[in-house]
PDB file of N, CA and C in Angstrom:
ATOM      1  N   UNK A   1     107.073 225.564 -43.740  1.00  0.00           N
ATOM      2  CA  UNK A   1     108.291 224.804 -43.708  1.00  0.00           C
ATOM      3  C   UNK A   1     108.304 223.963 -42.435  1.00  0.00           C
ATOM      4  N   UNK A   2     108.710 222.754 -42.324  1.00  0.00           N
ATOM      5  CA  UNK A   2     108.450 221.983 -41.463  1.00  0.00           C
ATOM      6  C   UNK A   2     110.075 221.484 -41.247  1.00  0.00           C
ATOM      7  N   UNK A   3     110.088 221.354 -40.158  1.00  0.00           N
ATOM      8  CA  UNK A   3     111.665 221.221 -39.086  1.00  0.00           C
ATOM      9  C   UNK A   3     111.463 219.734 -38.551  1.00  0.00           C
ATOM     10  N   UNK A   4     112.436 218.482 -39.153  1.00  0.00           N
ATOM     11  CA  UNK A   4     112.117 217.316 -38.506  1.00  0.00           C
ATOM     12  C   UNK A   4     112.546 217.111 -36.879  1.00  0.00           C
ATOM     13  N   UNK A   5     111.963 217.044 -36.158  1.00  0.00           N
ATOM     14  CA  UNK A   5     112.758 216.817 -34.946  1.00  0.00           C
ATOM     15  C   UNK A   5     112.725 215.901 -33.610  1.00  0.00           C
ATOM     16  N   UNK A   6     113.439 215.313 -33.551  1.00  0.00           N
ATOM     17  CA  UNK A   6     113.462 214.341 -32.461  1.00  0.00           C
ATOM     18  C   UNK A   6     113.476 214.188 -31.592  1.00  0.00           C
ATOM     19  N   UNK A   7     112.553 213.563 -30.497  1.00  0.00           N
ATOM     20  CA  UNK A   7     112.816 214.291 -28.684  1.00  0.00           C
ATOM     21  C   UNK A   7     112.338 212.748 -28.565  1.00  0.00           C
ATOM     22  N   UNK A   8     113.116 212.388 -26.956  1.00  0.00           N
ATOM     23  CA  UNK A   8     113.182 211.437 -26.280  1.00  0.00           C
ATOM     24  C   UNK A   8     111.319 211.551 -26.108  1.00  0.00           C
ATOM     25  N   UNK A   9     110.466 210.970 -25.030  1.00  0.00           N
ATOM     26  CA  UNK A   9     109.118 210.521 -24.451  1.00  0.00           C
ATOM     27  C   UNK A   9     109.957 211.537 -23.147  1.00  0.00           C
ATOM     28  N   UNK A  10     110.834 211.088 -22.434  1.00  0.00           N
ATOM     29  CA  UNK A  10     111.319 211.908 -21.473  1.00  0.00           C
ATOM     30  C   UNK A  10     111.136 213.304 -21.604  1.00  0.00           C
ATOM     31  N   UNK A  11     111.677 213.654 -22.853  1.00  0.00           N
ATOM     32  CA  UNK A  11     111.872 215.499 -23.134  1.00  0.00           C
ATOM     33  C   UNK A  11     110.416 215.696 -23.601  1.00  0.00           C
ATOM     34  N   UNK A  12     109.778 215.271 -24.091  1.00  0.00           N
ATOM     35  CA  UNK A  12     108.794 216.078 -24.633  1.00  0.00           C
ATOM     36  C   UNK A  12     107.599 215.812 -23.232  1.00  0.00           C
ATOM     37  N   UNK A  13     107.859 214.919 -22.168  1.00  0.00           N
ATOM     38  CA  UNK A  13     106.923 215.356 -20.982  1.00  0.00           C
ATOM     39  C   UNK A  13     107.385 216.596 -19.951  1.00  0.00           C
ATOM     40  N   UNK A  14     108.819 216.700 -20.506  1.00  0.00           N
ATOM     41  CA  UNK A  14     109.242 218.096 -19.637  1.00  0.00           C
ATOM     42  C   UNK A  14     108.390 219.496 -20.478  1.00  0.00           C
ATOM     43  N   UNK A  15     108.333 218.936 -21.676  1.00  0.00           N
ATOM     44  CA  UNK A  15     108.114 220.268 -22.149  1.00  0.00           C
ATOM     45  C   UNK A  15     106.456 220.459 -22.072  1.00  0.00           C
ATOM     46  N   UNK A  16     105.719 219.206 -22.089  1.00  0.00           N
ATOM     47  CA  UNK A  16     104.281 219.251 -22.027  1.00  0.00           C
ATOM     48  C   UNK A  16     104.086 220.131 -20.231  1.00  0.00           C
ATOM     49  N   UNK A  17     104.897 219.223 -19.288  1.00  0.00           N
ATOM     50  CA  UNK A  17     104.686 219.399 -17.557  1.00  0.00           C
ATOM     51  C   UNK A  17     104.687 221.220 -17.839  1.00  0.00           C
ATOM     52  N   UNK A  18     106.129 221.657 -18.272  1.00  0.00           N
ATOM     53  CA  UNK A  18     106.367 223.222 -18.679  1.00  0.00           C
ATOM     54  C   UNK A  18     104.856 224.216 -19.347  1.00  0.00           C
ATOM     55  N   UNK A  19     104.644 223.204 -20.167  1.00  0.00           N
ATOM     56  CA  UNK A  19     103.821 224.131 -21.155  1.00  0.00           C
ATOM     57  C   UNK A  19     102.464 224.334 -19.929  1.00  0.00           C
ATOM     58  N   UNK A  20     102.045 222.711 -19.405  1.00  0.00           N
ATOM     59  CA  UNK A  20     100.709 223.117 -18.266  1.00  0.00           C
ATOM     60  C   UNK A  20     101.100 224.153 -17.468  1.00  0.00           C
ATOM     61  N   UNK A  21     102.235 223.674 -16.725  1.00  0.00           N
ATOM     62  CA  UNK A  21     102.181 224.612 -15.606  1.00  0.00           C
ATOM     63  C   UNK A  21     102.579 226.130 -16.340  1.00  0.00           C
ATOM     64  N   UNK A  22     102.658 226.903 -17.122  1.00  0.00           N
ATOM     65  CA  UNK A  22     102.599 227.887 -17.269  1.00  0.00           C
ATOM     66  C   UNK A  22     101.051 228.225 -18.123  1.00  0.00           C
ATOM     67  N   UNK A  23     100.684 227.480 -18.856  1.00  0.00           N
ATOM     68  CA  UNK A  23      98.932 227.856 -19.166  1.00  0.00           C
ATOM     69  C   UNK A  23      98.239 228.272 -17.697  1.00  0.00           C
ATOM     70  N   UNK A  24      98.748 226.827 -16.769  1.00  0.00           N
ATOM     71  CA  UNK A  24      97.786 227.075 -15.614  1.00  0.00           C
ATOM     72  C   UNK A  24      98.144 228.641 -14.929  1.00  0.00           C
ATOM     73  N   UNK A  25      99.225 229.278 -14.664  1.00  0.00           N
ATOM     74  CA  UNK A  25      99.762 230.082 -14.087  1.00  0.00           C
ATOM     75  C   UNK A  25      99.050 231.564 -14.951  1.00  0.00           C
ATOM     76  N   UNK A  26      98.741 231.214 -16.380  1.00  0.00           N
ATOM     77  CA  UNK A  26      97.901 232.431 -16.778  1.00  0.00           C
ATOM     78  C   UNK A  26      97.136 232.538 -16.483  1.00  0.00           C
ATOM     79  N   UNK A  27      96.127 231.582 -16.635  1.00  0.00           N
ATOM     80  CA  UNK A  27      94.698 231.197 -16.450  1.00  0.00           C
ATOM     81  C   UNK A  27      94.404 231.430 -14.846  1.00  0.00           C
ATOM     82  N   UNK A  28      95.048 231.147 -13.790  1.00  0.00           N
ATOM     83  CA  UNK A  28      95.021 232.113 -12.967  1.00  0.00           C
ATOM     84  C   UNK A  28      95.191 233.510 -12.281  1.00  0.00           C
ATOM     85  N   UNK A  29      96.333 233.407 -13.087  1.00  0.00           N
ATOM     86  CA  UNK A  29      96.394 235.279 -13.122  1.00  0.00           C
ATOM     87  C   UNK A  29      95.101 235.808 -13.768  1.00  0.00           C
ATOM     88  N   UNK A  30      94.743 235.623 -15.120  1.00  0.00           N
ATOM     89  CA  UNK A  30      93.291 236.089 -15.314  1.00  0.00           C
ATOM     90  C   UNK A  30      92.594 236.499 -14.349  1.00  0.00           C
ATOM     91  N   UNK A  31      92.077 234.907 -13.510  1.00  0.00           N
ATOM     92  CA  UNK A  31      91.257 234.817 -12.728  1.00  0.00           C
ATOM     93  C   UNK A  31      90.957 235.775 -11.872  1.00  0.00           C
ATOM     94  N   UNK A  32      92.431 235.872 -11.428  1.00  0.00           N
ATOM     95  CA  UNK A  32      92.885 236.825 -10.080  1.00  0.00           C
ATOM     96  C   UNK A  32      92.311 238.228 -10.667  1.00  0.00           C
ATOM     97  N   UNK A  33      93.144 238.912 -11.821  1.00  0.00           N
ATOM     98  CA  UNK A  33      92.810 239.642 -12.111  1.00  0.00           C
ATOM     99  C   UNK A  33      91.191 240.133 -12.111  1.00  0.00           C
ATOM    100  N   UNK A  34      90.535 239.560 -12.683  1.00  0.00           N
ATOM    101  CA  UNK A  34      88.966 239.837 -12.981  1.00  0.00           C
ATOM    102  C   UNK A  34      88.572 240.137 -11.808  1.00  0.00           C
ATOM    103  N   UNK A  35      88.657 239.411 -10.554  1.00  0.00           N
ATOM    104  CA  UNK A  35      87.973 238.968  -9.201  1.00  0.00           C
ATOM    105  C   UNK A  35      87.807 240.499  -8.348  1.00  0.00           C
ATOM    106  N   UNK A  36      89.110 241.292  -8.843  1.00  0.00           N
ATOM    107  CA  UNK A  36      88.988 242.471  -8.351  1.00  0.00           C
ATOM    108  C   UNK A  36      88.582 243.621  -9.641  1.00  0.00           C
ATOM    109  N   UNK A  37      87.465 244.656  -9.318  1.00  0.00           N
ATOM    110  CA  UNK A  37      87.395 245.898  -9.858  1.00  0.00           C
ATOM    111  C   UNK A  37      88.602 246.545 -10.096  1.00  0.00           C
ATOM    112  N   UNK A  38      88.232 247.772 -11.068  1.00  0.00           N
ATOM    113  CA  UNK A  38      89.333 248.341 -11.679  1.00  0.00           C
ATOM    114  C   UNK A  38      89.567 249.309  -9.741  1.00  0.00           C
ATOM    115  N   UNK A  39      88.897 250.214  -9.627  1.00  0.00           N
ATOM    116  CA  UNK A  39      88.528 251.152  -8.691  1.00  0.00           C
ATOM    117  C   UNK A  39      88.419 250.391  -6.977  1.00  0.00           C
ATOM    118  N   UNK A  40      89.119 250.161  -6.147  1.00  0.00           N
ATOM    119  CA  UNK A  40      88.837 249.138  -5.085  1.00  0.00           C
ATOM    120  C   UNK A  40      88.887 249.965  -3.415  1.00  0.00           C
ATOM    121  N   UNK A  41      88.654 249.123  -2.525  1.00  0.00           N
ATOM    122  CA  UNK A  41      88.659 249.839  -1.271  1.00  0.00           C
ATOM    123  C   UNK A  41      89.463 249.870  -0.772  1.00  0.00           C
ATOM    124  N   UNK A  42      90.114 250.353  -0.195  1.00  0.00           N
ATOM    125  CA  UNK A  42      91.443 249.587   0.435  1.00  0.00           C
ATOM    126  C   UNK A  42      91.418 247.849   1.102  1.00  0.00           C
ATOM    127  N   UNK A  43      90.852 248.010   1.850  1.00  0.00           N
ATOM    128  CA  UNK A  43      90.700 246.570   2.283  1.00  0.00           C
ATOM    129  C   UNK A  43      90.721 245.640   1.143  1.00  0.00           C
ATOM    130  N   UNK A  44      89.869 245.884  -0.382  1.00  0.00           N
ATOM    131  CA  UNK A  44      89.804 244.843  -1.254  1.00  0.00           C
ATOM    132  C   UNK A  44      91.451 245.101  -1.906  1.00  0.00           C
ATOM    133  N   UNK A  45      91.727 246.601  -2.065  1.00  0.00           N
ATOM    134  CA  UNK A  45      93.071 246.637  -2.587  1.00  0.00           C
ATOM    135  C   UNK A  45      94.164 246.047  -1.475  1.00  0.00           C
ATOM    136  N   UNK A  46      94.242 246.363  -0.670  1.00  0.00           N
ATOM    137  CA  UNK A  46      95.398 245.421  -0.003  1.00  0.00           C
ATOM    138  C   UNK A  46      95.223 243.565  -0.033  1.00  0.00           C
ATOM    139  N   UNK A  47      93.927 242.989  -0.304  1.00  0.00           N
ATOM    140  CA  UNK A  47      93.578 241.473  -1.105  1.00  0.00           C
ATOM    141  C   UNK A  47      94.629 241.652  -1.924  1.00  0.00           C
ATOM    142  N   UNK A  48      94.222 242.232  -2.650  1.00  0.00           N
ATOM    143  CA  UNK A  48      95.129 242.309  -4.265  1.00  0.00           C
ATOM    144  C   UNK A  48      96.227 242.248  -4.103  1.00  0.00           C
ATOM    145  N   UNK A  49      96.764 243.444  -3.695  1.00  0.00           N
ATOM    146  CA  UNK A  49      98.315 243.274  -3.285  1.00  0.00           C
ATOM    147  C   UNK A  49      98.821 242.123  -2.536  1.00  0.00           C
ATOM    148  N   UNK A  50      97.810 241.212  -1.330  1.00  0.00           N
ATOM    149  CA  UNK A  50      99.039 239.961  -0.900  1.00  0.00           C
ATOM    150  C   UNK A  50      99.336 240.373   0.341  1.00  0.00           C
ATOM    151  N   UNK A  51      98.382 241.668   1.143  1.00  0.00           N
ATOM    152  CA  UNK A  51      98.954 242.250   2.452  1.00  0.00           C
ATOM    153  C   UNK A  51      98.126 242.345   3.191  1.00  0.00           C
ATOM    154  N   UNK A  52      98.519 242.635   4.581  1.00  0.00           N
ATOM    155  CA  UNK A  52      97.174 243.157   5.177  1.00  0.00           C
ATOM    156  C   UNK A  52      97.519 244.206   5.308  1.00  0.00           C
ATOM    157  N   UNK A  53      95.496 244.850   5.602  1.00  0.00           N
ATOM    158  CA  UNK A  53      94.948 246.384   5.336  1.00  0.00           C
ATOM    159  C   UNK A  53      96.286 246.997   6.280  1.00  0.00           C
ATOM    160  N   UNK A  54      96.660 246.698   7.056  1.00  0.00           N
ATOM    161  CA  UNK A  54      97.957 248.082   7.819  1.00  0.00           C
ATOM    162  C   UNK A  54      99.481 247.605   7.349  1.00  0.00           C
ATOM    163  N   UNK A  55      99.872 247.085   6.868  1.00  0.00           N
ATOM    164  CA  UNK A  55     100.966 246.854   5.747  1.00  0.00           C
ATOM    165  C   UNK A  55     100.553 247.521   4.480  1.00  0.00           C
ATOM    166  N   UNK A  56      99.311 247.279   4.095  1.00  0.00           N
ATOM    167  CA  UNK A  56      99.230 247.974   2.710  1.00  0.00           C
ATOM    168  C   UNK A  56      99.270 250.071   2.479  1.00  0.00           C
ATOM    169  N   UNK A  57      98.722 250.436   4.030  1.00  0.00           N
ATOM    170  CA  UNK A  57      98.713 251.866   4.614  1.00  0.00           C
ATOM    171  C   UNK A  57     100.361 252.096   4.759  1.00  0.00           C
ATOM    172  N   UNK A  58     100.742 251.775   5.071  1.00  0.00           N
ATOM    173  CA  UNK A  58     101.980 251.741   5.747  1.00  0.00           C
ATOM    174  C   UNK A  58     103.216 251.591   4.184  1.00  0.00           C
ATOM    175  N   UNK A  59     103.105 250.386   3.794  1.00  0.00           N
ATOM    176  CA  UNK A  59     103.946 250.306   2.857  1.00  0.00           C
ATOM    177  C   UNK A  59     104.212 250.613   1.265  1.00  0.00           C
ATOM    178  N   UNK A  60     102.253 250.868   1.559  1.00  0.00           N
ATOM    179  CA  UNK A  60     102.116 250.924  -0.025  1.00  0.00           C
ATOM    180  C   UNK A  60     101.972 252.558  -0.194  1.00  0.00           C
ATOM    181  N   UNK A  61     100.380 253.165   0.572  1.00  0.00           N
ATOM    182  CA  UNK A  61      99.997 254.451   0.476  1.00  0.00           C
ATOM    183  C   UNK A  61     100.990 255.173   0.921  1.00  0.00           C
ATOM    184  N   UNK A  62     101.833 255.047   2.251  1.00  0.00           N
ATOM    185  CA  UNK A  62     102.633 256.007   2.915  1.00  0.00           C
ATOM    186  C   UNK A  62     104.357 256.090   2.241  1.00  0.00           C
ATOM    187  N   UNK A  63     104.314 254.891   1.136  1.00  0.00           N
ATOM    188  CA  UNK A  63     105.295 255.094   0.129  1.00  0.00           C
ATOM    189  C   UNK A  63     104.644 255.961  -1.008  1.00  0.00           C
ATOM    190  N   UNK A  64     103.707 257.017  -0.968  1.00  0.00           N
ATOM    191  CA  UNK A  64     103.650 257.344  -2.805  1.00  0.00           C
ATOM    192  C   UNK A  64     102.497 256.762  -3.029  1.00  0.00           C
ATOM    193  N   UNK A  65     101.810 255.311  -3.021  1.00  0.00           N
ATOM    194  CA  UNK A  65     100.865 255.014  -3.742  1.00  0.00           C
ATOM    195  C   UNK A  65      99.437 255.767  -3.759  1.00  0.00           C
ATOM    196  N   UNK A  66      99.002 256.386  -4.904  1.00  0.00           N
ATOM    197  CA  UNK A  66      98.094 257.188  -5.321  1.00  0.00           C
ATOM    198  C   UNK A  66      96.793 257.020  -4.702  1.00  0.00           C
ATOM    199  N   UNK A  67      95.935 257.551  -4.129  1.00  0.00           N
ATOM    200  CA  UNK A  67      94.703 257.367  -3.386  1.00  0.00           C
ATOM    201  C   UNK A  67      93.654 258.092  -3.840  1.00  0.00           C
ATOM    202  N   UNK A  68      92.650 258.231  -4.503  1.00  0.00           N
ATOM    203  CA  UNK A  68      91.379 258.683  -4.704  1.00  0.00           C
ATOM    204  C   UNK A  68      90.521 258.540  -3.650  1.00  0.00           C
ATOM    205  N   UNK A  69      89.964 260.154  -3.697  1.00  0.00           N
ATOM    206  CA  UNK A  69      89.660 260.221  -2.444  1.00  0.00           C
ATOM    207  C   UNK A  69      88.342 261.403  -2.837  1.00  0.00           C
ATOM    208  N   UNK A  70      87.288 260.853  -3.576  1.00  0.00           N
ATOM    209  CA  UNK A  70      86.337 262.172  -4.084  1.00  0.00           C
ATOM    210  C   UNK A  70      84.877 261.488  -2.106  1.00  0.00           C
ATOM    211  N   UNK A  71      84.919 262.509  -1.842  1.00  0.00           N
ATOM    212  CA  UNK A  71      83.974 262.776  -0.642  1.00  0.00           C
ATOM    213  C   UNK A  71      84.502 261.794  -0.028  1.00  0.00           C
ATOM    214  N   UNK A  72      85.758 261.446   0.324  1.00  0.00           N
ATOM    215  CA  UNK A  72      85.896 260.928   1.710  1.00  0.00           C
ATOM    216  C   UNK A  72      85.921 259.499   1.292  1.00  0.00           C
ATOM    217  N   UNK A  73      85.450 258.950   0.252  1.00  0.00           N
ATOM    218  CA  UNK A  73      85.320 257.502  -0.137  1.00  0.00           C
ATOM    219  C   UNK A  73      86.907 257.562  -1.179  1.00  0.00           C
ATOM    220  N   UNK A  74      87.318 256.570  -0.004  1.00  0.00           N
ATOM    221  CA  UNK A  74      89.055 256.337  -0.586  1.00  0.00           C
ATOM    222  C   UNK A  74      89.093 254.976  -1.425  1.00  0.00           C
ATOM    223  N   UNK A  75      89.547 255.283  -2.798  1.00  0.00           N
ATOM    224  CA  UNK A  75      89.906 254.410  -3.806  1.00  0.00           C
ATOM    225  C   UNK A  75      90.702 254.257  -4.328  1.00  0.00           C
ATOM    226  N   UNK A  76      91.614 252.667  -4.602  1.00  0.00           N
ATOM    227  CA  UNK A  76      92.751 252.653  -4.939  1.00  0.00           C
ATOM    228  C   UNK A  76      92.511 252.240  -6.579  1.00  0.00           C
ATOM    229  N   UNK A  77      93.506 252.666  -7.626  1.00  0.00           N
ATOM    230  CA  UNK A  77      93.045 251.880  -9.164  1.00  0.00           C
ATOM    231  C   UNK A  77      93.892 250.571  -8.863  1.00  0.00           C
ATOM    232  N   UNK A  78      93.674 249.990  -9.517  1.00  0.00           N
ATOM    233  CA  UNK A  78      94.237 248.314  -9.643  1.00  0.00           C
ATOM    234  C   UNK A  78      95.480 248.811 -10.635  1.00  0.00           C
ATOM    235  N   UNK A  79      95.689 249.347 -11.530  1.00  0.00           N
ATOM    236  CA  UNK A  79      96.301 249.843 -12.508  1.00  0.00           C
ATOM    237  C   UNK A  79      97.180 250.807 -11.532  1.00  0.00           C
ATOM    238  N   UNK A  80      97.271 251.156 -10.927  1.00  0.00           N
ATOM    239  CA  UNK A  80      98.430 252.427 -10.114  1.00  0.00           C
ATOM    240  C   UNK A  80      99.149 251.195  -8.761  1.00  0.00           C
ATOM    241  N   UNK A  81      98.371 250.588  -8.509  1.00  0.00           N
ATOM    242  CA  UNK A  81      99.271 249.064  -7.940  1.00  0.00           C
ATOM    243  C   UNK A  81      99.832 248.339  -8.404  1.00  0.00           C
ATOM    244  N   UNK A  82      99.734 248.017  -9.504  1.00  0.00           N
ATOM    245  CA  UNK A  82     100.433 246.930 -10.627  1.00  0.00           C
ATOM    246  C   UNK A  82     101.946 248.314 -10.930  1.00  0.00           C
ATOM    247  N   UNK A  83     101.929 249.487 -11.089  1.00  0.00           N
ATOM    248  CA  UNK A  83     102.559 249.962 -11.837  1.00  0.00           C
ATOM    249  C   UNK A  83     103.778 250.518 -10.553  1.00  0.00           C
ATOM    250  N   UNK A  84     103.299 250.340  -9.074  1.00  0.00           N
ATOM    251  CA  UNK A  84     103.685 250.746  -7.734  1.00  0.00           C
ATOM    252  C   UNK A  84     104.256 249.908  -7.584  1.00  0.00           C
ATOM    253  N   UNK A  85     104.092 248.445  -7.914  1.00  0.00           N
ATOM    254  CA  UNK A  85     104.835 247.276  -7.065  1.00  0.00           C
ATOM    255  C   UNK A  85     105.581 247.109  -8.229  1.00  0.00           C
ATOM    256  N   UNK A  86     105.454 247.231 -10.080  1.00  0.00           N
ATOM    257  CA  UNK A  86     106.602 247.287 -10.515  1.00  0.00           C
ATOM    258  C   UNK A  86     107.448 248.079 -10.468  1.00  0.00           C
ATOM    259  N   UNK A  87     107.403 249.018 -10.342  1.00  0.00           N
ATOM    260  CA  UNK A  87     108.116 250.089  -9.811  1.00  0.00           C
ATOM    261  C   UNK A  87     109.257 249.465  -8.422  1.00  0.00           C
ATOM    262  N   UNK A  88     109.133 248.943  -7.532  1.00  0.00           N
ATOM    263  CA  UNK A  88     109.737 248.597  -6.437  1.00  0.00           C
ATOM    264  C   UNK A  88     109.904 247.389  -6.724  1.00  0.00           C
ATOM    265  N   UNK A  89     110.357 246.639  -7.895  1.00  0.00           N
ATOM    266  CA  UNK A  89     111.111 245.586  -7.756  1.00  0.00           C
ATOM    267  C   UNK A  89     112.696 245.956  -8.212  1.00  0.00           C
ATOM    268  N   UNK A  90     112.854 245.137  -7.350  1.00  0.00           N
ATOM    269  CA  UNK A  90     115.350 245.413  -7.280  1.00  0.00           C
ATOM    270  C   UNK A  90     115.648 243.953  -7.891  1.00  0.00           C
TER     271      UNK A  90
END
C-alpha cells in the first residue's frame, strides 16, 4: 500500500541530514565497539569507558565494577561495563 506524500526540498533535506547523521553515529559505534576485545586490561578498559586508568579504578572498579582476576592478570568484560555505566545513568 502506498501513502502519497508531500514534503517541501527543505523537509526532506532535514530528514536526509537526520537519516546521515544517525547511520554515521552507528557505523561508528560499531567501529568503536569492534576496536576493543570482549576481555580487556584495564588501561584498554578505561579507553573504552572515556576515562583515565585512575578515574576508571576509582569510579568504576571501587564502585562494584566486576574484575577478573585468574593469576593476578586483571580483566575487565566489555559486557559488565556497558551494563555498569547503564546501570548509573539518572
Amino acid at each position: 500500500m502506498e501513502i502519497p506524500l508531500m514534503l517541501s526540498e527543505e523537509s526532506l533535506n532535514v530528514i536526509r541530514s537526520v537519516m546521515l547523521k544517525s547511520a554515521q553515529e552507528a557505523f561508528s559505534e560499531v567501529v568503536r565497539q569492534q576496536k576493543y576485545p570482549r576481555y580487556m586490561t584495564i588501561k584498554d578498559a578505561s579507553s573504552y569507558a572515556g576515562v583515565a586508568v585512575n578515574t576508571f579504578r576509582k569510579d568504576f572498579i571501587n564502585k562494584g565494577l566486576r574484575v577478573i582476576d585468574p593469576d593476578r592478570l586483571k580483566r575487565i568484560d566489555k559486557n559488565d561495563i556497558d551494563e555498569f555505566m547503564e546501570n548509573m545513568k539518572f
